[in-house]
N, C-alpha and C. Protein backbone atom coordinates (compact mmCIF):
# COMPACT_ATOMS: atom_id res chain seq x y z
N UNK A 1 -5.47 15.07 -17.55
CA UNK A 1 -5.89 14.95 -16.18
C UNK A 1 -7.03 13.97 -16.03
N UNK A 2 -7.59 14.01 -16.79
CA UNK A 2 -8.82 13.09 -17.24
C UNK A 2 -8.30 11.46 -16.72
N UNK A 3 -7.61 11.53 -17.71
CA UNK A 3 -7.17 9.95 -17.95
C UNK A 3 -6.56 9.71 -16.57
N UNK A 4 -5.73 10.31 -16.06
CA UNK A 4 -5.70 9.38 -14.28
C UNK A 4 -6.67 9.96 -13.43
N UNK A 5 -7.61 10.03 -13.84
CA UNK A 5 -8.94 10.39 -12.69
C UNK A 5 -9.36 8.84 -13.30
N UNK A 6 -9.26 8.34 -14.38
CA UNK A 6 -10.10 7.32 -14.92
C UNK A 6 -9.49 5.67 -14.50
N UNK A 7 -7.88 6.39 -14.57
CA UNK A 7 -6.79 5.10 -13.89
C UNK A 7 -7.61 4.93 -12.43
N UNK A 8 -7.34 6.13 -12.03
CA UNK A 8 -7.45 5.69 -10.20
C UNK A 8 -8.87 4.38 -10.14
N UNK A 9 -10.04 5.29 -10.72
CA UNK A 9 -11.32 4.61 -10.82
C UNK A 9 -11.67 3.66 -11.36
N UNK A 10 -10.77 3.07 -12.16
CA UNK A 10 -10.69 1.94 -12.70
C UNK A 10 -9.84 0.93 -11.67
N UNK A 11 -8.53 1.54 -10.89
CA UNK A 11 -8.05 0.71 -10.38
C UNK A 11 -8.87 0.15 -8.32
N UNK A 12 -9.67 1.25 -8.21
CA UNK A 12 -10.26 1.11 -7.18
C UNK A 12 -11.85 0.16 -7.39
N UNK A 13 -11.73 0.12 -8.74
CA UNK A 13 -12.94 -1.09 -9.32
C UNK A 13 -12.09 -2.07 -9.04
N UNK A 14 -10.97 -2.41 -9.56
CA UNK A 14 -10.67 -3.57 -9.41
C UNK A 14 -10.26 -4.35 -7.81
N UNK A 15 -10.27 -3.12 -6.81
CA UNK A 15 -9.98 -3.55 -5.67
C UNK A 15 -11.11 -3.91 -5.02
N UNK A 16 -12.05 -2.85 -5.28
CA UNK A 16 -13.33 -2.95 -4.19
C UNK A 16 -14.71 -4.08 -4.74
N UNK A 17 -14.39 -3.84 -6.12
CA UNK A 17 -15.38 -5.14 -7.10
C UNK A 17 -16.52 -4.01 -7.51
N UNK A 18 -16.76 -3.03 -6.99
CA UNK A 18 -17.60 -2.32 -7.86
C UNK A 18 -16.95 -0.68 -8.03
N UNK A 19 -17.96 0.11 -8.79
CA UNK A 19 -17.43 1.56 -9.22
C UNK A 19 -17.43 2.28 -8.60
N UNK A 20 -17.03 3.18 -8.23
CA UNK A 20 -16.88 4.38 -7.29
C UNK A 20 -17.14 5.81 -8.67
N UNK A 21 -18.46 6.27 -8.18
CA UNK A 21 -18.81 7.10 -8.86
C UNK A 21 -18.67 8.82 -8.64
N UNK A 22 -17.04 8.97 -8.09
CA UNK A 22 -16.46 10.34 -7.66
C UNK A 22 -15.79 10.97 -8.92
N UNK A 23 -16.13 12.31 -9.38
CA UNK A 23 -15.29 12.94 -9.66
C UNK A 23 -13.87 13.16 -9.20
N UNK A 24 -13.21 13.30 -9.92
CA UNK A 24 -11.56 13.80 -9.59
C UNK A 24 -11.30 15.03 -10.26
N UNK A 25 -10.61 16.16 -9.56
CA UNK A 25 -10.25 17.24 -10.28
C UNK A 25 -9.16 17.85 -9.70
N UNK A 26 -8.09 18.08 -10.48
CA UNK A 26 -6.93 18.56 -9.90
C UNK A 26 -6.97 19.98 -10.64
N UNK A 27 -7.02 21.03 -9.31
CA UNK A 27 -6.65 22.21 -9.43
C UNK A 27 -5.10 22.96 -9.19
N UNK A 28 -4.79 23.73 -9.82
CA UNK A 28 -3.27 24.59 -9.23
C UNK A 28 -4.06 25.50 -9.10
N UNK A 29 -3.30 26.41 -7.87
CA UNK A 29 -3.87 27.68 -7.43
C UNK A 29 -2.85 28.40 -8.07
N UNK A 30 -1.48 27.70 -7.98
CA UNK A 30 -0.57 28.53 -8.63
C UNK A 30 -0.19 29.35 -9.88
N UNK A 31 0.39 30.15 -10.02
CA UNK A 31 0.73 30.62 -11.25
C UNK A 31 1.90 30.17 -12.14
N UNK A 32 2.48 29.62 -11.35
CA UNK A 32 4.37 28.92 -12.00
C UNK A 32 3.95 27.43 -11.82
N UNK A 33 4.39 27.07 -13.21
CA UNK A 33 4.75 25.38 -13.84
C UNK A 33 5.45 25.00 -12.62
N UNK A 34 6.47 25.79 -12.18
CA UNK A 34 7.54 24.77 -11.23
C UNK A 34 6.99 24.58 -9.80
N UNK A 35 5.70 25.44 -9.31
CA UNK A 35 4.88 25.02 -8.20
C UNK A 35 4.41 23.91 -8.00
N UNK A 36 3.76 23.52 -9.29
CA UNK A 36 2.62 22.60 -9.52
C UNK A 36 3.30 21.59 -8.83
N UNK A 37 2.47 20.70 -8.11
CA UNK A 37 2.67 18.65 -7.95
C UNK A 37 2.89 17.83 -9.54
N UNK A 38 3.76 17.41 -9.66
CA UNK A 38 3.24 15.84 -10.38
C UNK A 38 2.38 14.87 -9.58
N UNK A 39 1.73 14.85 -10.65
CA UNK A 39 1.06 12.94 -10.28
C UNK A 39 1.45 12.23 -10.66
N UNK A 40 1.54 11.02 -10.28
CA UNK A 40 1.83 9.66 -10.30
C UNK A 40 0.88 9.12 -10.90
N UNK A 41 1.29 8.07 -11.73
CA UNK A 41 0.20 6.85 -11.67
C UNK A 41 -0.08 6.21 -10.76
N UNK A 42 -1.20 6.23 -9.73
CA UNK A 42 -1.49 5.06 -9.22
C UNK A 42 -1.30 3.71 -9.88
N UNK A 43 -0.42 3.04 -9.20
CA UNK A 43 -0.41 1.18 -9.68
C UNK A 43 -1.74 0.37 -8.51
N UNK A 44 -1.87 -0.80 -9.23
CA UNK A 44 -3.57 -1.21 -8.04
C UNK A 44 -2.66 -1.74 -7.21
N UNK A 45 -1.77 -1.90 -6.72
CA UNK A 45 -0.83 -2.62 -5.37
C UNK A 45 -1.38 -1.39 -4.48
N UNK A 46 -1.01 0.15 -4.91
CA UNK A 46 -0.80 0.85 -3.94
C UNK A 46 -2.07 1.28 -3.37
N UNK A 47 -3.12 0.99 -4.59
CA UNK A 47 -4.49 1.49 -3.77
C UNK A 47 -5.07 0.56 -3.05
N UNK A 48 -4.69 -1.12 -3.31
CA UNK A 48 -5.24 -1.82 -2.95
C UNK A 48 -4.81 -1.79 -1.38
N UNK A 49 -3.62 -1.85 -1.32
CA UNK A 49 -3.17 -1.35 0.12
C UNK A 49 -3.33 -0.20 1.16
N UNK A 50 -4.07 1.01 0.32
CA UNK A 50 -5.03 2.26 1.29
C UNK A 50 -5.77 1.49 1.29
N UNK A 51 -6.70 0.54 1.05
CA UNK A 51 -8.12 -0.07 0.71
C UNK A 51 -7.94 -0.81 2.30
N UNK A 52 -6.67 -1.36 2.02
CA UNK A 52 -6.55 -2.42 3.00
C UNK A 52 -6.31 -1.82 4.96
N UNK A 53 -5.43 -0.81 4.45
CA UNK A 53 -5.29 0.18 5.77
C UNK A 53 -6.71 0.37 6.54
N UNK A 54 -7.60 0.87 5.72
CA UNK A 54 -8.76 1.40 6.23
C UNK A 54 -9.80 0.73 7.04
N UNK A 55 -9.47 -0.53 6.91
CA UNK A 55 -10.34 -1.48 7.97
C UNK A 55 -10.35 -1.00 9.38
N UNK A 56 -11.05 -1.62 10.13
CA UNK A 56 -11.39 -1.12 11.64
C UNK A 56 -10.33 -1.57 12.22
N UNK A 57 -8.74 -0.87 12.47
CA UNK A 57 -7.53 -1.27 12.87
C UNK A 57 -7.26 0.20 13.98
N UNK A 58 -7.41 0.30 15.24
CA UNK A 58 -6.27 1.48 15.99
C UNK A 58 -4.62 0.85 16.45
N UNK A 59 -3.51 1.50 15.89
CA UNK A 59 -2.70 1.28 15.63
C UNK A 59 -1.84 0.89 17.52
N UNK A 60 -1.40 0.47 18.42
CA UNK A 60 -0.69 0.39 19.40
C UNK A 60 0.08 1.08 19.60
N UNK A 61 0.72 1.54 18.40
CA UNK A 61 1.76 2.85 18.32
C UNK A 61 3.50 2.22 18.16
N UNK A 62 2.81 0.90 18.13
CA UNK A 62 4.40 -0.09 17.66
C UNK A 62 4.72 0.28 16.25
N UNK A 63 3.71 0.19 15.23
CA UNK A 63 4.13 -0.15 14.00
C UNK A 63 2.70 0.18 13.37
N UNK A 64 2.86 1.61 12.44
CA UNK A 64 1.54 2.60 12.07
C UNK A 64 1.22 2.05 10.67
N UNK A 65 1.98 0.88 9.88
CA UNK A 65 1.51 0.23 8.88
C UNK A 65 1.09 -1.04 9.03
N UNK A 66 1.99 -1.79 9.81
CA UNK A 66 1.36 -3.36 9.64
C UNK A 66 0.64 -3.68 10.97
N UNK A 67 -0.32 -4.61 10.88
CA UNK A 67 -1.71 -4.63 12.18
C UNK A 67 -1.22 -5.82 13.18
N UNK A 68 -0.02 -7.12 11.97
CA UNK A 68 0.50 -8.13 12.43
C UNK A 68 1.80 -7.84 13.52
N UNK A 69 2.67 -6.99 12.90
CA UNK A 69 3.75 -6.34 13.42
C UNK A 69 3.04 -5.54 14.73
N UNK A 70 2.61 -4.80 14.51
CA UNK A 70 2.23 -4.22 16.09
C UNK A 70 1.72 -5.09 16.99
N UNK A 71 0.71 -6.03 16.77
CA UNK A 71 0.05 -6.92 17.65
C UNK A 71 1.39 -7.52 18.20
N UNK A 72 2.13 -8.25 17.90
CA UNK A 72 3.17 -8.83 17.78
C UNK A 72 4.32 -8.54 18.93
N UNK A 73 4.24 -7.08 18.43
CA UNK A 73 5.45 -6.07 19.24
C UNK A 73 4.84 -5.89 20.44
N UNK A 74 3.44 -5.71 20.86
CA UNK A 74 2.77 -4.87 21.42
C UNK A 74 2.70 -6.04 22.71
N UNK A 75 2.09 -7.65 22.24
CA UNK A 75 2.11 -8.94 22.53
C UNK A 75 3.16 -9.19 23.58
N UNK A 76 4.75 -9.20 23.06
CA UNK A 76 5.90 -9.23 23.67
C UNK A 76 6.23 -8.57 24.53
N UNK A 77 5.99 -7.26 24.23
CA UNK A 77 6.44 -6.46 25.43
C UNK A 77 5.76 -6.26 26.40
N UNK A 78 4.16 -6.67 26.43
CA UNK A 78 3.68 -7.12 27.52
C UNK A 78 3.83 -8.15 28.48
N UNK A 79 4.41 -9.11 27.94
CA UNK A 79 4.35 -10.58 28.20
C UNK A 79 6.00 -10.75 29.11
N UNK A 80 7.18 -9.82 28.50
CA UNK A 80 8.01 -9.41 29.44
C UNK A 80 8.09 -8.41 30.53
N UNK A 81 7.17 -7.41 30.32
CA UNK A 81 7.18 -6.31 31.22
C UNK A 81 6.45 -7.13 32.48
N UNK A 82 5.30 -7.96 31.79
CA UNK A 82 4.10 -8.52 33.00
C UNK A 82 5.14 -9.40 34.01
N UNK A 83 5.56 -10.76 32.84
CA UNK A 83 5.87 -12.03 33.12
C UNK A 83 6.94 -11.72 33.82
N UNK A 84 7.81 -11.40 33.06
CA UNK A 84 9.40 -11.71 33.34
C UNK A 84 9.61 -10.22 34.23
N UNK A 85 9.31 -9.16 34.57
CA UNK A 85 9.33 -8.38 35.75
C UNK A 85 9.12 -8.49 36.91
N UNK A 86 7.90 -8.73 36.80
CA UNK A 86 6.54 -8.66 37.98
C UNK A 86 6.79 -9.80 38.75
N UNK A 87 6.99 -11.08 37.76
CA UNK A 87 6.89 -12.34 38.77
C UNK A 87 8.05 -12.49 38.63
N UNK A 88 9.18 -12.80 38.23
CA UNK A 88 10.39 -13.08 38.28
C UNK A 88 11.10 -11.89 39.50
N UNK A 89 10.63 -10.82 39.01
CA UNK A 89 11.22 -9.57 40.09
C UNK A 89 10.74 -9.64 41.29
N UNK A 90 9.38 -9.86 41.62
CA UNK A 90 8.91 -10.08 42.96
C UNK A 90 9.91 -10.94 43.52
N UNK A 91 9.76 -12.18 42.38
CA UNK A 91 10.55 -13.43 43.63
C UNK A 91 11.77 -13.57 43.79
N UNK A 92 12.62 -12.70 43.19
CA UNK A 92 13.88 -12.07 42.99
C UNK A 92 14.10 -11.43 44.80
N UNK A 93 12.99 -10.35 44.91
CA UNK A 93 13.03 -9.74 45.75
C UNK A 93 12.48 -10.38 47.28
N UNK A 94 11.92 -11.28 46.90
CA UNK A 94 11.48 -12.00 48.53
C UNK A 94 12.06 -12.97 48.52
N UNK A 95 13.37 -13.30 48.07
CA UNK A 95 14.18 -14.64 48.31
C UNK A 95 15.38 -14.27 48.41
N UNK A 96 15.65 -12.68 47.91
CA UNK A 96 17.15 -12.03 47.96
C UNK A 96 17.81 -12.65 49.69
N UNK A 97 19.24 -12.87 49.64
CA UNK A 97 19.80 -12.72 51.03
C UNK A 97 19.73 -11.16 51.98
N UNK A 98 19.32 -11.70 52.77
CA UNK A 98 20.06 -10.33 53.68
C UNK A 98 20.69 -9.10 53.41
N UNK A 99 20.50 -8.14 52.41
CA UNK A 99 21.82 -7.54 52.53
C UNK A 99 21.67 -6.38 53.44
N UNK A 100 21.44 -7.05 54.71
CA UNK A 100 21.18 -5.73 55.56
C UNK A 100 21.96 -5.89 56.79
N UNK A 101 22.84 -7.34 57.04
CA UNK A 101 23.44 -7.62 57.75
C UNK A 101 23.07 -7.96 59.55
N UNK A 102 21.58 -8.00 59.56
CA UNK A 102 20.79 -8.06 60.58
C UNK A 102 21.00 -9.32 61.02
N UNK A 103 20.68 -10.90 60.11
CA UNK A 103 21.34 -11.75 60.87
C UNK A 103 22.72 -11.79 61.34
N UNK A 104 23.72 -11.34 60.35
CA UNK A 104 25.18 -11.88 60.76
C UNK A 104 25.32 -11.11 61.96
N UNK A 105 24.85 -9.86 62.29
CA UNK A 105 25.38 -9.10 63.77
C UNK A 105 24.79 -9.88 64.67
N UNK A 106 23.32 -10.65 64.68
CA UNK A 106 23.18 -11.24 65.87
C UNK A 106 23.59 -12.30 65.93
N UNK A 107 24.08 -13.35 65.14
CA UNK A 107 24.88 -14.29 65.19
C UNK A 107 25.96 -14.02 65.70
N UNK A 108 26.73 -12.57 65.51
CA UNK A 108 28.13 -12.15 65.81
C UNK A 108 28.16 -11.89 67.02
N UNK A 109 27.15 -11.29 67.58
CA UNK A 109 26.98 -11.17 68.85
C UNK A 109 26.59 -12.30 70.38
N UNK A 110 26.22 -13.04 69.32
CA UNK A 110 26.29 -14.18 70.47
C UNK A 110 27.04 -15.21 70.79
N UNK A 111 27.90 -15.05 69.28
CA UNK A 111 29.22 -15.88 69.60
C UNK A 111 30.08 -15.33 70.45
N UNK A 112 30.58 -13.70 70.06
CA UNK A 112 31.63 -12.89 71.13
C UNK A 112 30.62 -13.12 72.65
N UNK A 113 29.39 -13.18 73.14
CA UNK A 113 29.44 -13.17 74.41
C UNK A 113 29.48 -14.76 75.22
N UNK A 114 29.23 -16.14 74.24
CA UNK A 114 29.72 -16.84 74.35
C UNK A 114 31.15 -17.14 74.80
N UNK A 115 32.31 -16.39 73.89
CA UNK A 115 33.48 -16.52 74.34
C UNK A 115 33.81 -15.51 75.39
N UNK A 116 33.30 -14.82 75.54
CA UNK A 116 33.68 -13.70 76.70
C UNK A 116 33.11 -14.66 78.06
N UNK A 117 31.99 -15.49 77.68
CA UNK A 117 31.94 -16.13 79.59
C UNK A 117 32.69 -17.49 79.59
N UNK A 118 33.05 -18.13 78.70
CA UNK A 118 34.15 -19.05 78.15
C UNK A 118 35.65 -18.65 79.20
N UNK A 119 36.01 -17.62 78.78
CA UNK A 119 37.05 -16.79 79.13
C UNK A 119 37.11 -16.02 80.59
N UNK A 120 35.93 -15.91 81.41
CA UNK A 120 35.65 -15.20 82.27
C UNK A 120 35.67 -14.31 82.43
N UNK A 121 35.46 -13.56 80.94
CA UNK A 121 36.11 -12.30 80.91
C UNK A 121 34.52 -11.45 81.49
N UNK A 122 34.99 -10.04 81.55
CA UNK A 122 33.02 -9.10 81.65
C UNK A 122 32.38 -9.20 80.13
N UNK A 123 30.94 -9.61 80.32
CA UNK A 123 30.09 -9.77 79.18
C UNK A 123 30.79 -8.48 78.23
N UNK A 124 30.34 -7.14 78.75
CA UNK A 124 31.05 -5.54 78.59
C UNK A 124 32.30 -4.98 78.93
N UNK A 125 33.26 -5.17 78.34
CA UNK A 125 34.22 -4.06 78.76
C UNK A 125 34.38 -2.27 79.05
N UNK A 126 34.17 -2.32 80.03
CA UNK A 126 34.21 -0.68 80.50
C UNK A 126 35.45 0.12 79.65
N UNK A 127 36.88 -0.85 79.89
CA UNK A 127 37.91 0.16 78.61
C UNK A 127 37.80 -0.36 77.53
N UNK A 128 37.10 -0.26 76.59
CA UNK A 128 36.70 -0.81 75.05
C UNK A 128 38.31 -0.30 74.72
N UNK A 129 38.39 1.12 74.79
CA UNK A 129 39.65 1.73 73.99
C UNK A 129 40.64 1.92 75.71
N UNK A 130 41.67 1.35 74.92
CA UNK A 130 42.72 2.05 76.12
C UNK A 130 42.75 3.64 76.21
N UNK A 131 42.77 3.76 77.82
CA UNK A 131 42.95 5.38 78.36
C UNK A 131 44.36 6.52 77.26
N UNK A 132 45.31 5.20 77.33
CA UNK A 132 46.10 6.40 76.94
C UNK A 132 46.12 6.49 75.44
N UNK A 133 45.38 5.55 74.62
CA UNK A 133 45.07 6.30 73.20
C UNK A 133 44.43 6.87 73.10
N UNK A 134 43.16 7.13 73.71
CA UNK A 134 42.01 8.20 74.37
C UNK A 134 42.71 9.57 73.69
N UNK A 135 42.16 10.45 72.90
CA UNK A 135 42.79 11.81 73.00
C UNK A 135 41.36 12.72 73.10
N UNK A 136 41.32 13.16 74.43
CA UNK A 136 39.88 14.26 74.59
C UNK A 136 40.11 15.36 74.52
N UNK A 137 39.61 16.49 73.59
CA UNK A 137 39.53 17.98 73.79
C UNK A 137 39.60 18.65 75.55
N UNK A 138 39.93 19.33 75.28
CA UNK A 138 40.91 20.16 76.40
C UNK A 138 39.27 21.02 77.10
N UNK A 139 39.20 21.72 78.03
CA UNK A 139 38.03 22.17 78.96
C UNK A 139 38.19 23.75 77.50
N UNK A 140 39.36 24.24 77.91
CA UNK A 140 39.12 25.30 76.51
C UNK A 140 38.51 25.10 75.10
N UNK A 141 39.12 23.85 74.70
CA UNK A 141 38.60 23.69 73.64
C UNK A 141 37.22 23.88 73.38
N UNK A 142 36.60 22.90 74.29
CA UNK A 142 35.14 22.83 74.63
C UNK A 142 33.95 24.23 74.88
N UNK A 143 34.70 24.72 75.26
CA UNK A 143 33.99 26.28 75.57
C UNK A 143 33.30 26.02 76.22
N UNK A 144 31.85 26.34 75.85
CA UNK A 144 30.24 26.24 76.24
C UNK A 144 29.61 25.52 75.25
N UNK A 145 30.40 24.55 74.99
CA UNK A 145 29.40 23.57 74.12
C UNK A 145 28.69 22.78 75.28
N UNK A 146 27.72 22.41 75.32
CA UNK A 146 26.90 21.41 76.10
C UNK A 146 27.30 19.95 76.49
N UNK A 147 27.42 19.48 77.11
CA UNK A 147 27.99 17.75 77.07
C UNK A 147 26.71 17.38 77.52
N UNK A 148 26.14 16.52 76.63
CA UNK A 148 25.29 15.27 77.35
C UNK A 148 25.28 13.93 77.86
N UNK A 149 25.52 13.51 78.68
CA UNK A 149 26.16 12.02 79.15
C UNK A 149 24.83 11.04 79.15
């Protein structure tokens, strides 16, 4: 157990440039061999890289290992959500046509009363629908419903 308390501390010399003067002690609480952890050897890649994690980095929540990758991710999806939404979508939306049909009815409407005094006809027709396709509920039918004219 000794000897990789001595690896680690040797290999965190070689990362940090000086000694780190911590004890290491690995306890089992357990009673069974097959509880216990193995250890690993630390290799200096892997400590050098906790070494490296630990700098003054809060993560964006893109990418919880690399600082380049998140900036990156984090970068883009601002730059479309902002750019390509906001201003593209605004002007999307204040240049859209009509779709509410407000010009074409008054255009439509002033052509039909154009041709209606063209024609001499009444601006309004009083029988829009002919009388005898007309089909009105009967005075029974109606009961005491209310008519409002």
């Amino acid at each position: 157990m000794n000897t990789i308390a001595r690896l680690v501390n040797a290999n965190i010399k070689k990362c940090v440039g000086f000694s780190v003067n911590k004890q290491i002690r690995f306890i089992s609480t357990s009673k069974k061999n097959r509880e216990t952890a193995s250890v690993v050897n630390p290799t200096e890649e892997t400590v050098c890289k906790t070494e490296e994690k630990t700098k003054n980095w809060i993560s964006y929540g893109f990418s919880h290992t690399d600082e380049k990758e998140d900036r990156l991710i984090m970068h883009t999806i601002m730059f479309l959500g902002i750019s390509l939404v906001f201003v593209f979508g605004g002007f999307l939306l204040a240049y859209r046509p009509a779709d509410l049909g407000r010009d074409w009815a008054h255009r439509e409407g002033f052509l039909e009363l154009r041709r209606r005094e063209q024609e001499g006809l009444p601006l309004v027709d009083p029988n829009y629908l002919p009388l005898d396709q007309l089909i009105l509920p009967t005075d029974e039918e109606l009961g005491d419903t209310e008519i409002i004219i």
